[in-house]
Each structure stands twice: as structure tokens, then as C-alpha cells.
PDB file of N, CA and C in Angstrom:
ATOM      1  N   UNK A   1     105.854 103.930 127.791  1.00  0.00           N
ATOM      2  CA  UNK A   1     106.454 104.137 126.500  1.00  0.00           C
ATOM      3  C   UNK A   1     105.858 103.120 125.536  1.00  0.00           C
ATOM      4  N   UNK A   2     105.367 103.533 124.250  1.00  0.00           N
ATOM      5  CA  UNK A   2     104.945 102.943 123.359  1.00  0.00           C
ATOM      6  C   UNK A   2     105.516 102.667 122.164  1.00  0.00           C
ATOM      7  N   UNK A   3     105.438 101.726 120.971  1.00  0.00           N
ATOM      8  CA  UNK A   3     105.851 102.040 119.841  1.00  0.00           C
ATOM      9  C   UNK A   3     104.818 102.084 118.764  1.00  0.00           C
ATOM     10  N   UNK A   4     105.195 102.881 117.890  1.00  0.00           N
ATOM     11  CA  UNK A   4     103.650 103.359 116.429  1.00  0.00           C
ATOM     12  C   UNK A   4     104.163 103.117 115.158  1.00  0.00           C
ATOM     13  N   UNK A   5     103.814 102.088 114.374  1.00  0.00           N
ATOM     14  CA  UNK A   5     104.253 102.460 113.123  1.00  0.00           C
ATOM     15  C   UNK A   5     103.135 103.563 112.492  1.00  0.00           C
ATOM     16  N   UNK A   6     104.238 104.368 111.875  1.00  0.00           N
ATOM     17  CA  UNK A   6     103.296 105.559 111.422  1.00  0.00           C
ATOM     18  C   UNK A   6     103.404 105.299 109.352  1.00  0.00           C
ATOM     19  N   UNK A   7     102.820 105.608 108.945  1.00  0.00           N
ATOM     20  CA  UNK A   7     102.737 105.489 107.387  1.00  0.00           C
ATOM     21  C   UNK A   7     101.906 107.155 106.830  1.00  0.00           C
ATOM     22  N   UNK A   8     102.970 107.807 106.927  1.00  0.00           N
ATOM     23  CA  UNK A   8     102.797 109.722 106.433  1.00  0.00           C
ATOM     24  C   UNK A   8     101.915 109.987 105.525  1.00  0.00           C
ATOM     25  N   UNK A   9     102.112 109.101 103.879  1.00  0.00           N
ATOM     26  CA  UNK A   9     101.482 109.147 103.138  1.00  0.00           C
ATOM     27  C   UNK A   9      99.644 109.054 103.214  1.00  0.00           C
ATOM     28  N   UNK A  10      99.523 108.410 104.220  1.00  0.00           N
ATOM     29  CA  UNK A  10      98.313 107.810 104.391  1.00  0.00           C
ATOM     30  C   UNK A  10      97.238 108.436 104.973  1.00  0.00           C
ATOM     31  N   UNK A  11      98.229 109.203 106.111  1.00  0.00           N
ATOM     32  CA  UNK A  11      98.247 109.429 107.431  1.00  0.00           C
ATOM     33  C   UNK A  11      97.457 108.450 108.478  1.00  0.00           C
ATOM     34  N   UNK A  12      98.154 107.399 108.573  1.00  0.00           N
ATOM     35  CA  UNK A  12      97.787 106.198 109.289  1.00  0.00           C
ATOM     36  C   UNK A  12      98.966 105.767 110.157  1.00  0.00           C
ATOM     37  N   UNK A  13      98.283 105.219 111.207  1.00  0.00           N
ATOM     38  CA  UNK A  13      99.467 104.660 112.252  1.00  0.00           C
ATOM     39  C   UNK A  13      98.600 103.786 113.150  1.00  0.00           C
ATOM     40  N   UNK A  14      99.514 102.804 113.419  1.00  0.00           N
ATOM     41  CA  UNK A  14      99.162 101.618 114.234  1.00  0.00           C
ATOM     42  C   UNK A  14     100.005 101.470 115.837  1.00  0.00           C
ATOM     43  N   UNK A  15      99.540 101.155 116.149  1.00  0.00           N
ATOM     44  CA  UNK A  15     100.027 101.654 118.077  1.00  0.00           C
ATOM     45  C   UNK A  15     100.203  99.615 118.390  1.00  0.00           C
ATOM     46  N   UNK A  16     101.828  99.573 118.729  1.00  0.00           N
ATOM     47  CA  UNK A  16     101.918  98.125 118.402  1.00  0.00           C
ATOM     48  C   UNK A  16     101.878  97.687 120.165  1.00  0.00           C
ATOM     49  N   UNK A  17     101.316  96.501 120.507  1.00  0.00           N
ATOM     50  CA  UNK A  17     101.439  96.081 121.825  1.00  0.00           C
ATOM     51  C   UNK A  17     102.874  95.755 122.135  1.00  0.00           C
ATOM     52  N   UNK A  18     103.622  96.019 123.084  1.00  0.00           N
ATOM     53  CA  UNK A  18     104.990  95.637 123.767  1.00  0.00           C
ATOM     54  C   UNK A  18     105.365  95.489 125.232  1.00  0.00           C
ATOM     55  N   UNK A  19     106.426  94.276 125.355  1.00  0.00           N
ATOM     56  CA  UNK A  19     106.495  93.997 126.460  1.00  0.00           C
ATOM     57  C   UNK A  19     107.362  95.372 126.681  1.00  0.00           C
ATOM     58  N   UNK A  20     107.401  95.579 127.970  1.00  0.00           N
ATOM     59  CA  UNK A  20     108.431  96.952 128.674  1.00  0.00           C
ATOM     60  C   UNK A  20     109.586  96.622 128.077  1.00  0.00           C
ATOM     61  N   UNK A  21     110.393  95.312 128.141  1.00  0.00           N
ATOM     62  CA  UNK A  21     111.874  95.630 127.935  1.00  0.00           C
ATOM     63  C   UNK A  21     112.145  95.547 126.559  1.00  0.00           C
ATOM     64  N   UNK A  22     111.136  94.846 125.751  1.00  0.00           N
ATOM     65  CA  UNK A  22     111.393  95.219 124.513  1.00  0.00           C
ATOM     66  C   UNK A  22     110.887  96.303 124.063  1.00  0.00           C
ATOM     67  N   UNK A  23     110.118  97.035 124.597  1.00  0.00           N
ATOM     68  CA  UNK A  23     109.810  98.432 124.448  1.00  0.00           C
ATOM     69  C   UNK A  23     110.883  99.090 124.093  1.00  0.00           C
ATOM     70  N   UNK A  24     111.802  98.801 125.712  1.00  0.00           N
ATOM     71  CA  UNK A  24     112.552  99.778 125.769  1.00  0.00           C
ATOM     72  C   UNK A  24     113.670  99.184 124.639  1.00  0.00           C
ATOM     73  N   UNK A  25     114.113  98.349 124.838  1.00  0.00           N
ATOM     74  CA  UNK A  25     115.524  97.897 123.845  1.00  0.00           C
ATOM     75  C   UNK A  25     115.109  98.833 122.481  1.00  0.00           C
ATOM     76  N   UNK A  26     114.073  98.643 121.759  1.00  0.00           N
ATOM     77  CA  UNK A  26     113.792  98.855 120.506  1.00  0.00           C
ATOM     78  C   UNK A  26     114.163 100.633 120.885  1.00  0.00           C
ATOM     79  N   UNK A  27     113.620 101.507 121.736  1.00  0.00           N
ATOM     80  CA  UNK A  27     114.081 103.204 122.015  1.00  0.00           C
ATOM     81  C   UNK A  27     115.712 102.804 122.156  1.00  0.00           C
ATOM     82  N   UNK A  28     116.106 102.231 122.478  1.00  0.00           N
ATOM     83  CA  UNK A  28     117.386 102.341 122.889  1.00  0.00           C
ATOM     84  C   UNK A  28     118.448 102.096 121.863  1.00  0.00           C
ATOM     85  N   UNK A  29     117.976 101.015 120.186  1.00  0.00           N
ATOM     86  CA  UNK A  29     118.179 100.623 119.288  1.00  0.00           C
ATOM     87  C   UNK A  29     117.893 102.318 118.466  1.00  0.00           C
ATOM     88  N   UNK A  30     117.224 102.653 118.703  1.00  0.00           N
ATOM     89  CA  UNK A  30     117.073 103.814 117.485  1.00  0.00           C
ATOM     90  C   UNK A  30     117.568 105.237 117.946  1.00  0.00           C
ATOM     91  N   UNK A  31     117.917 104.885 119.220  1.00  0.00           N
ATOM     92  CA  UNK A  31     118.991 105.930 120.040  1.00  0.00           C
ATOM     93  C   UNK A  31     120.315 106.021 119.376  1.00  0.00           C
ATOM     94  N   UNK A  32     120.864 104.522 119.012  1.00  0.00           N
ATOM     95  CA  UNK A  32     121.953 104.129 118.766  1.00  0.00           C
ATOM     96  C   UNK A  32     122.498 104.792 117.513  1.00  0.00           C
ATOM     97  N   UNK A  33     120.617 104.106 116.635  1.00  0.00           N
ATOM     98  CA  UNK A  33     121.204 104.612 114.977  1.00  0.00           C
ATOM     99  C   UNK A  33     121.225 105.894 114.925  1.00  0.00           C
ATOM    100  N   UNK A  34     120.305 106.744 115.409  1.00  0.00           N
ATOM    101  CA  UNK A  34     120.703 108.551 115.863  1.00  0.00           C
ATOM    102  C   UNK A  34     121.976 109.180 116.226  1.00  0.00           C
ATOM    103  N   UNK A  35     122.366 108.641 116.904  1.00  0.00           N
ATOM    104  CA  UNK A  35     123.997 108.835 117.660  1.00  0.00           C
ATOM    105  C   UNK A  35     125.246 108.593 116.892  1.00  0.00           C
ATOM    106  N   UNK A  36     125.055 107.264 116.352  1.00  0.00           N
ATOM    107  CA  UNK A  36     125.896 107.156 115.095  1.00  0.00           C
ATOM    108  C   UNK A  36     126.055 107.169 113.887  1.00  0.00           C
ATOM    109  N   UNK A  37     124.576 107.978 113.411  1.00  0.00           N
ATOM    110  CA  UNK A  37     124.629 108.790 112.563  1.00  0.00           C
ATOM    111  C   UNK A  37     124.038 108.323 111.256  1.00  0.00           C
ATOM    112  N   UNK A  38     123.738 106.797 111.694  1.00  0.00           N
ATOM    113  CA  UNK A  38     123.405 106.113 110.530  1.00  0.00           C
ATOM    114  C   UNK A  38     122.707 104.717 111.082  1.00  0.00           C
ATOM    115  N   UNK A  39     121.117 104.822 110.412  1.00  0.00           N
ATOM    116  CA  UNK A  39     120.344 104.019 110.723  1.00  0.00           C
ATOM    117  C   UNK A  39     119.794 102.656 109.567  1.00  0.00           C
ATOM    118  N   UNK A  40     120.972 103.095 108.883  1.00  0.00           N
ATOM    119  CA  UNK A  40     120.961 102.531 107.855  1.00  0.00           C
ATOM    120  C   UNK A  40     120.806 100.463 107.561  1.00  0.00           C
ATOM    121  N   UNK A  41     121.939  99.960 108.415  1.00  0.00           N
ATOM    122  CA  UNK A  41     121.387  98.896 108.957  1.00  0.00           C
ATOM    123  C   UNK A  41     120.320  97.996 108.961  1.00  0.00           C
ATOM    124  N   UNK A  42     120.050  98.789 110.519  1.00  0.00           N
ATOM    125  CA  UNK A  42     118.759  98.678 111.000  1.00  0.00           C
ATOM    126  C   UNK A  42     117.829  99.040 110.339  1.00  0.00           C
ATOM    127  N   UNK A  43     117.630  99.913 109.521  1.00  0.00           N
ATOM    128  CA  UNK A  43     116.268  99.897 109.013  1.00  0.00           C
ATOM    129  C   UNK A  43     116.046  99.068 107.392  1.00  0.00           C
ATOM    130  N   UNK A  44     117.322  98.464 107.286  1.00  0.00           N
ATOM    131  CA  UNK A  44     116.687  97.516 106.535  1.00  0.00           C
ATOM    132  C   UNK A  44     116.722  96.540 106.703  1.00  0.00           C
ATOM    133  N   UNK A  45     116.986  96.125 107.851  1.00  0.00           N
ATOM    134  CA  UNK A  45     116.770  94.870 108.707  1.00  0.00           C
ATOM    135  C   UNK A  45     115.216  94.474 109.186  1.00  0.00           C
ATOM    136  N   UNK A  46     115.276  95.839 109.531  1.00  0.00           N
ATOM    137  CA  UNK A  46     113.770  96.044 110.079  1.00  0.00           C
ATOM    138  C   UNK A  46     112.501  96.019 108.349  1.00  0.00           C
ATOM    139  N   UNK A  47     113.124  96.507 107.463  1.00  0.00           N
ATOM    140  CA  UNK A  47     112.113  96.678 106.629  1.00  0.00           C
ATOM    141  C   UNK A  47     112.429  94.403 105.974  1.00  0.00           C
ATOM    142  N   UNK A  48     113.127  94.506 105.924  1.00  0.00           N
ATOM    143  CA  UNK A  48     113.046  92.812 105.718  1.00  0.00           C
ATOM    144  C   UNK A  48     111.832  92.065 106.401  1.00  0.00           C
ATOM    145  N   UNK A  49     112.444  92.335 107.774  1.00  0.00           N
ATOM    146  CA  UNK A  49     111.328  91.569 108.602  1.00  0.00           C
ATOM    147  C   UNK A  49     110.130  92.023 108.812  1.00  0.00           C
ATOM    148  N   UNK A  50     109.654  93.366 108.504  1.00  0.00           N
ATOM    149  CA  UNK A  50     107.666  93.454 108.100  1.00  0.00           C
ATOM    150  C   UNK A  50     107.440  92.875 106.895  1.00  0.00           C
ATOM    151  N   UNK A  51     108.164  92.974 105.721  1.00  0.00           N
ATOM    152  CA  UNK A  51     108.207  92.242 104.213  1.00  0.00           C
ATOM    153  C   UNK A  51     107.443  91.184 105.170  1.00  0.00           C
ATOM    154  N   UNK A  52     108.166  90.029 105.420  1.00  0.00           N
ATOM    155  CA  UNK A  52     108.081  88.802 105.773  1.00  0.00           C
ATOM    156  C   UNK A  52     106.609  88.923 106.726  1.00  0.00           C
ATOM    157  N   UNK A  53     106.259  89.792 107.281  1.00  0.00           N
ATOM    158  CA  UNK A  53     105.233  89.863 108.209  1.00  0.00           C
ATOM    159  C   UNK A  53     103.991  89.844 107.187  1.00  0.00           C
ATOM    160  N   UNK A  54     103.858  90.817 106.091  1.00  0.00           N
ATOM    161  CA  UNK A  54     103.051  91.104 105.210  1.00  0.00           C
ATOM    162  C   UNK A  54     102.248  89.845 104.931  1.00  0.00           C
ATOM    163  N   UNK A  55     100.909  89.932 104.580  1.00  0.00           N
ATOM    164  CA  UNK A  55      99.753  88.920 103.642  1.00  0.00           C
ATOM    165  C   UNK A  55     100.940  88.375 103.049  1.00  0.00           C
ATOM    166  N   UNK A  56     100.501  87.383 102.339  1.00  0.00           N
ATOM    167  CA  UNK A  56     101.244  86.810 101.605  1.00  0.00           C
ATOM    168  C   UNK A  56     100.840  87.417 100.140  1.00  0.00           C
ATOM    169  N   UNK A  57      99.615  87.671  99.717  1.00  0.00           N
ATOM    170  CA  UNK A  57      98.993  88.476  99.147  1.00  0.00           C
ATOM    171  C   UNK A  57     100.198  89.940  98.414  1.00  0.00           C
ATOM    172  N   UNK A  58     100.232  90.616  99.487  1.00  0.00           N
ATOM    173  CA  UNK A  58     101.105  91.886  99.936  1.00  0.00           C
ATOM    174  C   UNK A  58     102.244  91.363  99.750  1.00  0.00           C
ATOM    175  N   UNK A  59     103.357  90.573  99.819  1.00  0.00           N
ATOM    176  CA  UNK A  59     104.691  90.177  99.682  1.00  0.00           C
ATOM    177  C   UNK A  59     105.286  90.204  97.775  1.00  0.00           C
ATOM    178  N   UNK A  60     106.035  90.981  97.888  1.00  0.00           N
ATOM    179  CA  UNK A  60     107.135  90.391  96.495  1.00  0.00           C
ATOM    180  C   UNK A  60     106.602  89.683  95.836  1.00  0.00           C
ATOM    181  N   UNK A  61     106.339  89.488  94.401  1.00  0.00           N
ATOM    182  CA  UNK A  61     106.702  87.728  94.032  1.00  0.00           C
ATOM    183  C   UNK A  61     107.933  87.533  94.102  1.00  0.00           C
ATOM    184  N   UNK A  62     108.425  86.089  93.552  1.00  0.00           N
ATOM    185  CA  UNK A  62     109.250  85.457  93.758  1.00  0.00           C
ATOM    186  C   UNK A  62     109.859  85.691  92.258  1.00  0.00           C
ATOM    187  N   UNK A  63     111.266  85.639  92.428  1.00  0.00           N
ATOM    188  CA  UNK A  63     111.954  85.403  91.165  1.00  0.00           C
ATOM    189  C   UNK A  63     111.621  84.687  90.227  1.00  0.00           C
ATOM    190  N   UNK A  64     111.112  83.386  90.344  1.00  0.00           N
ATOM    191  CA  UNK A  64     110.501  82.244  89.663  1.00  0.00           C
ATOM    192  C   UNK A  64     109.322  83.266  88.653  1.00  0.00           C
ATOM    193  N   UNK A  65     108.276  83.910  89.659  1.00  0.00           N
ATOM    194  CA  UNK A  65     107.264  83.932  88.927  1.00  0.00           C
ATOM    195  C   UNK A  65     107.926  85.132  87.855  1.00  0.00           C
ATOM    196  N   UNK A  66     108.597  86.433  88.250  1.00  0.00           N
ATOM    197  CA  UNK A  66     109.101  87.097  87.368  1.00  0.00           C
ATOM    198  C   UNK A  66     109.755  86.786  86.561  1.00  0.00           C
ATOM    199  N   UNK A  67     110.304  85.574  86.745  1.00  0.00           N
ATOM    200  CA  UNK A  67     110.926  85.169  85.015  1.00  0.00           C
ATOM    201  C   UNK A  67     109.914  84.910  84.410  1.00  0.00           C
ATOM    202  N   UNK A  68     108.940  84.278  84.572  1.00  0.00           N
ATOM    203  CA  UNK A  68     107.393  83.821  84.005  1.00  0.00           C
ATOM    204  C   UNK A  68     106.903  84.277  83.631  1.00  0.00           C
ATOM    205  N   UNK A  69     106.622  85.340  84.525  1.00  0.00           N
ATOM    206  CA  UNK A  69     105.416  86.849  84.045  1.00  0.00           C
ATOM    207  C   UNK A  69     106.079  87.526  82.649  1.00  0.00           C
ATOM    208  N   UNK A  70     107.439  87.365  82.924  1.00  0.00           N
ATOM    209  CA  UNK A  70     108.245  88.234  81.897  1.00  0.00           C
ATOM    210  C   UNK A  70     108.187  87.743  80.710  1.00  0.00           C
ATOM    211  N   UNK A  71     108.415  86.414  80.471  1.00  0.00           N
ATOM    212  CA  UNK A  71     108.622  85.444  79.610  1.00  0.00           C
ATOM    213  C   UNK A  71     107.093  85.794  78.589  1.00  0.00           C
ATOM    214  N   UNK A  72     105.899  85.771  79.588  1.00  0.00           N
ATOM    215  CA  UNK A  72     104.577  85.257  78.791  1.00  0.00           C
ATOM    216  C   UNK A  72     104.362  87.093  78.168  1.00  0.00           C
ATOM    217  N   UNK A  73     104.944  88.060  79.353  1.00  0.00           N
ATOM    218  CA  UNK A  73     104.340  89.368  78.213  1.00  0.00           C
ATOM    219  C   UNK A  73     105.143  89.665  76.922  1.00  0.00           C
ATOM    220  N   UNK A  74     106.345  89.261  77.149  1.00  0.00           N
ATOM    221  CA  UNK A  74     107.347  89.213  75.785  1.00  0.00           C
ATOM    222  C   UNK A  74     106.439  88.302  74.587  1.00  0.00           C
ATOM    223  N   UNK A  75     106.061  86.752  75.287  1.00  0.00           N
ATOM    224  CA  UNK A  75     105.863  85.857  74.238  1.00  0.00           C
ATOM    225  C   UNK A  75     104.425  86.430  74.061  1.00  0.00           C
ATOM    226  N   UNK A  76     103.232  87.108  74.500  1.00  0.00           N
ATOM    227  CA  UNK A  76     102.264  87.145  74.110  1.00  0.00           C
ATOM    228  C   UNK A  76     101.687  88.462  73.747  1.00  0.00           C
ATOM    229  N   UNK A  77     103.267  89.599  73.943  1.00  0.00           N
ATOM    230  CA  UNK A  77     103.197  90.660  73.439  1.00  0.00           C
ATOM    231  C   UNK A  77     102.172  91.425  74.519  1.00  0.00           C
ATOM    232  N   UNK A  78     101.764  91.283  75.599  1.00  0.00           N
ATOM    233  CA  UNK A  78     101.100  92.046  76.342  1.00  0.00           C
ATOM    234  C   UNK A  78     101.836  93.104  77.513  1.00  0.00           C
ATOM    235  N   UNK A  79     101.562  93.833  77.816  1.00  0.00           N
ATOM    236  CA  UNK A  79     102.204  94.423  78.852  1.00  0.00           C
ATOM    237  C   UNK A  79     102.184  94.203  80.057  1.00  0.00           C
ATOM    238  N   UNK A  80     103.212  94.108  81.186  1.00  0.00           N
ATOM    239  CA  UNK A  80     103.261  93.764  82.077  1.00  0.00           C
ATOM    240  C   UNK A  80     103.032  95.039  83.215  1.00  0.00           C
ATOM    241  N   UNK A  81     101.858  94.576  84.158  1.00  0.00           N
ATOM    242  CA  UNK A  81     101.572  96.224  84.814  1.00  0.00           C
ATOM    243  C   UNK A  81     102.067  96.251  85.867  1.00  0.00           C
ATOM    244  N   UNK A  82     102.210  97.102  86.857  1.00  0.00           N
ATOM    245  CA  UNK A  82     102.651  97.972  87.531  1.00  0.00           C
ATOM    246  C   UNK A  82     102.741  96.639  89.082  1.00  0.00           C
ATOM    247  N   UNK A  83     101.607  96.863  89.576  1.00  0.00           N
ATOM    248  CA  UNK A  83     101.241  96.074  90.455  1.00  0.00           C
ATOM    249  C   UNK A  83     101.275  94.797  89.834  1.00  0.00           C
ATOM    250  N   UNK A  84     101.453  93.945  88.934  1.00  0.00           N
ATOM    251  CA  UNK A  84     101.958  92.363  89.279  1.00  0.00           C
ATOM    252  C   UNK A  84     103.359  92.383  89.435  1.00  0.00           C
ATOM    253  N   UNK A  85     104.051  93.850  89.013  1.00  0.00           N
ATOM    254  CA  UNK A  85     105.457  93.389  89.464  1.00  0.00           C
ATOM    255  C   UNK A  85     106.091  93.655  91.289  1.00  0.00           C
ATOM    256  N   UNK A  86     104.734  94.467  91.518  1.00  0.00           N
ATOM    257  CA  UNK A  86     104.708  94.770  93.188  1.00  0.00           C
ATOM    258  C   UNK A  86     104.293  93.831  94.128  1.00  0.00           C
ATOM    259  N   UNK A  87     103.264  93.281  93.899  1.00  0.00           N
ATOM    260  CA  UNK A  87     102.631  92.689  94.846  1.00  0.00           C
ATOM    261  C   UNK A  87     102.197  91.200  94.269  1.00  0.00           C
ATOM    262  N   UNK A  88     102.685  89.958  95.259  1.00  0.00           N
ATOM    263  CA  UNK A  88     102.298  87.989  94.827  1.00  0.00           C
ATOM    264  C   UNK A  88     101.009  87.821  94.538  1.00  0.00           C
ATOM    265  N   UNK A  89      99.549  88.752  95.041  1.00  0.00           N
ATOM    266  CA  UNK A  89      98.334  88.519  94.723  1.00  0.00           C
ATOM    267  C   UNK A  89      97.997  88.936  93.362  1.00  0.00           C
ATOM    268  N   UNK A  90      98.394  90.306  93.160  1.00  0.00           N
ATOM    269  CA  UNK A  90      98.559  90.496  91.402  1.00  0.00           C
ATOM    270  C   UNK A  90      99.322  89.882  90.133  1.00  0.00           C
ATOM    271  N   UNK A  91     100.279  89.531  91.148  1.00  0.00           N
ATOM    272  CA  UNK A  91     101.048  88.404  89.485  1.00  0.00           C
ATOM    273  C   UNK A  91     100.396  86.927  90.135  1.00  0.00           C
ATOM    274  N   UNK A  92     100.109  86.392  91.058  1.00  0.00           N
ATOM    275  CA  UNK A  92      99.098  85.005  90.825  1.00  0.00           C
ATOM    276  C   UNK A  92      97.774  85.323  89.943  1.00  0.00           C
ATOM    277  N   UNK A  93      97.699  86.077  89.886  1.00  0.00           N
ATOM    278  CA  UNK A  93      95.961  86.539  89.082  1.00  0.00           C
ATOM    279  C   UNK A  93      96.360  86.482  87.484  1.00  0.00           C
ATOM    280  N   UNK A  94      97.762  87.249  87.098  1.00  0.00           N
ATOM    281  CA  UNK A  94      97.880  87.770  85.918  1.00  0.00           C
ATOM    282  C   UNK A  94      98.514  86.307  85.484  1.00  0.00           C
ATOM    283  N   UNK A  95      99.542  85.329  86.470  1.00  0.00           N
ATOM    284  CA  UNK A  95      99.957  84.262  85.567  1.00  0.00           C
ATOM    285  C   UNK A  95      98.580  83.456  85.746  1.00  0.00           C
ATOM    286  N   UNK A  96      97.527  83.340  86.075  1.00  0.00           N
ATOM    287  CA  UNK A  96      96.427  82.142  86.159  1.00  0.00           C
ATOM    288  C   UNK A  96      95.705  82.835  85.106  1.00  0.00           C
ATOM    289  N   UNK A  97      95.283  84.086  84.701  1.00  0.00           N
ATOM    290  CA  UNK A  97      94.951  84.080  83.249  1.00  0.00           C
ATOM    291  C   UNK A  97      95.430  84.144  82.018  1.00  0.00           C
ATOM    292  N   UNK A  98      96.993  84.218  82.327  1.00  0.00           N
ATOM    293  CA  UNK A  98      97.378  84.668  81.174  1.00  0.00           C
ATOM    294  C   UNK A  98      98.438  82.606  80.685  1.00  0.00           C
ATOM    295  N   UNK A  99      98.634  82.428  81.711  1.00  0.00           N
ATOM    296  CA  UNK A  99      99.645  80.781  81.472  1.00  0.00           C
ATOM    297  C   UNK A  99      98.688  79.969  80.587  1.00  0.00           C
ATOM    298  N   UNK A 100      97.745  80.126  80.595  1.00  0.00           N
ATOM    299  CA  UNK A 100      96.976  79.119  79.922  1.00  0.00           C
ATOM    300  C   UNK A 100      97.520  79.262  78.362  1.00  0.00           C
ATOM    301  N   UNK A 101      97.190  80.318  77.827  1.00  0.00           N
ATOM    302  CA  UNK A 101      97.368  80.966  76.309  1.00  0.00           C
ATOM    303  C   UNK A 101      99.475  80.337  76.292  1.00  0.00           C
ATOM    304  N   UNK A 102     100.056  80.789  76.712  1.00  0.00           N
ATOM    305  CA  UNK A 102     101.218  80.200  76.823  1.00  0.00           C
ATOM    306  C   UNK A 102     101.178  78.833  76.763  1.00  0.00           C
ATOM    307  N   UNK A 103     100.848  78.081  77.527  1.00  0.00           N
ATOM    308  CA  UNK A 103     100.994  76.633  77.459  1.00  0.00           C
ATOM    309  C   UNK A 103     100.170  75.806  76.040  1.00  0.00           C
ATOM    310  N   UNK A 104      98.966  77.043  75.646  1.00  0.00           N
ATOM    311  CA  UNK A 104      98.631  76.780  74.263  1.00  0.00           C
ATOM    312  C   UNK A 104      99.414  76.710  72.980  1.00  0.00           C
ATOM    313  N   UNK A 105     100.474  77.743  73.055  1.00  0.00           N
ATOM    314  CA  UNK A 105     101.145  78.244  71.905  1.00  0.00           C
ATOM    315  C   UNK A 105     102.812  77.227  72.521  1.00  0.00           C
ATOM    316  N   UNK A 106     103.236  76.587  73.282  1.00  0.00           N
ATOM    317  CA  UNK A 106     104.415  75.875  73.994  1.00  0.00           C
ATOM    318  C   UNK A 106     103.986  74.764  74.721  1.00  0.00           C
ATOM    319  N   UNK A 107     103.560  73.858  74.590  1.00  0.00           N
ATOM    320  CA  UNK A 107     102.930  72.456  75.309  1.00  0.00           C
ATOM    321  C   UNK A 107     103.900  72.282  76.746  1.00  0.00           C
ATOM    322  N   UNK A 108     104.908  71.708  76.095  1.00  0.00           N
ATOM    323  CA  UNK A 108     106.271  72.006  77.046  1.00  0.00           C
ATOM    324  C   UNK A 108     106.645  72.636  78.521  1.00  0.00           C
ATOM    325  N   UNK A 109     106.406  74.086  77.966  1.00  0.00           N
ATOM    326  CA  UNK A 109     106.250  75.227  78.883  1.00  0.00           C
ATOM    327  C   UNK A 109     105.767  75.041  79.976  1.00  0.00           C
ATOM    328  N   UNK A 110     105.933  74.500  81.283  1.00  0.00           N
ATOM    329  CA  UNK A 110     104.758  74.494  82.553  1.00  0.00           C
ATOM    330  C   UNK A 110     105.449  75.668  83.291  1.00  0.00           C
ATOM    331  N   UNK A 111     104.207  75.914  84.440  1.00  0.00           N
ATOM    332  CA  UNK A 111     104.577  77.211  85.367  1.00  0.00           C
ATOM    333  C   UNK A 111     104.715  76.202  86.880  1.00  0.00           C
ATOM    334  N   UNK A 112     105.811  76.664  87.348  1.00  0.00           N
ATOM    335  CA  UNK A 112     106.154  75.868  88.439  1.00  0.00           C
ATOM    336  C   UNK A 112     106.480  77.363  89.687  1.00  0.00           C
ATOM    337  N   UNK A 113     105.624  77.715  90.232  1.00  0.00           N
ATOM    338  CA  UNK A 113     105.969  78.826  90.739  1.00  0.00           C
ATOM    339  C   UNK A 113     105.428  78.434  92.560  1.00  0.00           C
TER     340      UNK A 113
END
């Protein structure tokens, strides 16, 4: 018995190495949420802990930087896109070019992220 994360959209799937009994616990865990009708829980337990697995790159930003990011497209009138509000590698890119012009126009202002 194996386990796969599968990703539909993609059509990609990864075939994960496991010891037998955690093999099995994990079939026996999603037996559970089947049976009682609601996997609800668990699967965002489970989606927490790949978050955390992810690049760091790939992860959330942090609250910190979204007040930041937010702050500088308001104050510099630019728009804030799609992917820096998705992914920590796109808003580190967008606050390292864009903080400078901020800290020009607010001395004060530092980015502590």
C-alpha cells in the first residue's frame, strides 16, 4: 500500500515513500473521515502542514509584509498583483524594489519584515 499526492489540475502526482504502519494509520485516518462523513478537520490539518513543508519561496507572506506591501501600493499609487499576495518569493521581490521609493518619500518608514 502506497500513498500519492495527486494535483488534478496539473495532472501530476507524486508517489510519497512510507513506513508500513504509517502507511497504514494514514488509510485508516481517511477511512475515518469517510465514515463520519466529514473530512473536514483533517484536511486542514493536513493542508497546514504541506503549507509549512513548501519552499519558503512558495509559502504565504507574512502579515508584517502585507501590511507593507499594502501600505507602499496605496502610498505609491501602484497596484498590488496577484502573486505577491500569494506567494513570500513574489512580495520579497516587489517590497526590495518598490521600499526604496517609500523610504525616499518617509525617511522614518523602515521595512522590518
Amino acid at each position: 500500500m502506497g500513498v500519492r499526492l495527486v494535483y488534478d489540475d496539473l495532472d501530476l502526482s507524486l508517489d510519497l515513500p512510507g513506513i508500513p504502519a504509517i502507511t497504514e494509520a494514514i488509510g485508516m485516518q481517511i477511512e475515518r473521515c469517510l465514515i463520519q462523513g466529514g473530512a473536514s478537520g483533517f484536511a486542514w490539518r493536513l493542508v497546514g502542514e504541506i503549507t509549512n513543508m513548501l519552499d519558503t519561496d512558495l509559502q504565504p507572506p507574512s502579515p508584517q509584509q502585507m501590511t507593507i506591501a499594502t501600505l507602499l501600493a496605496k502610498t505609491l499609487n501602484i497596484s498590488l498583483p496577484g502573486e505577491v499576495l500569494r506567494y513570500r518569493g513574489c512580495m520579497d521581490e516587489f517590497l526590495e524594489r518598490y521600499q526604496p521609493m517609500l523610504d525616499s518619500r518617509y525617511p522614518s518608514f523602515r521595512r522590518h519584515t
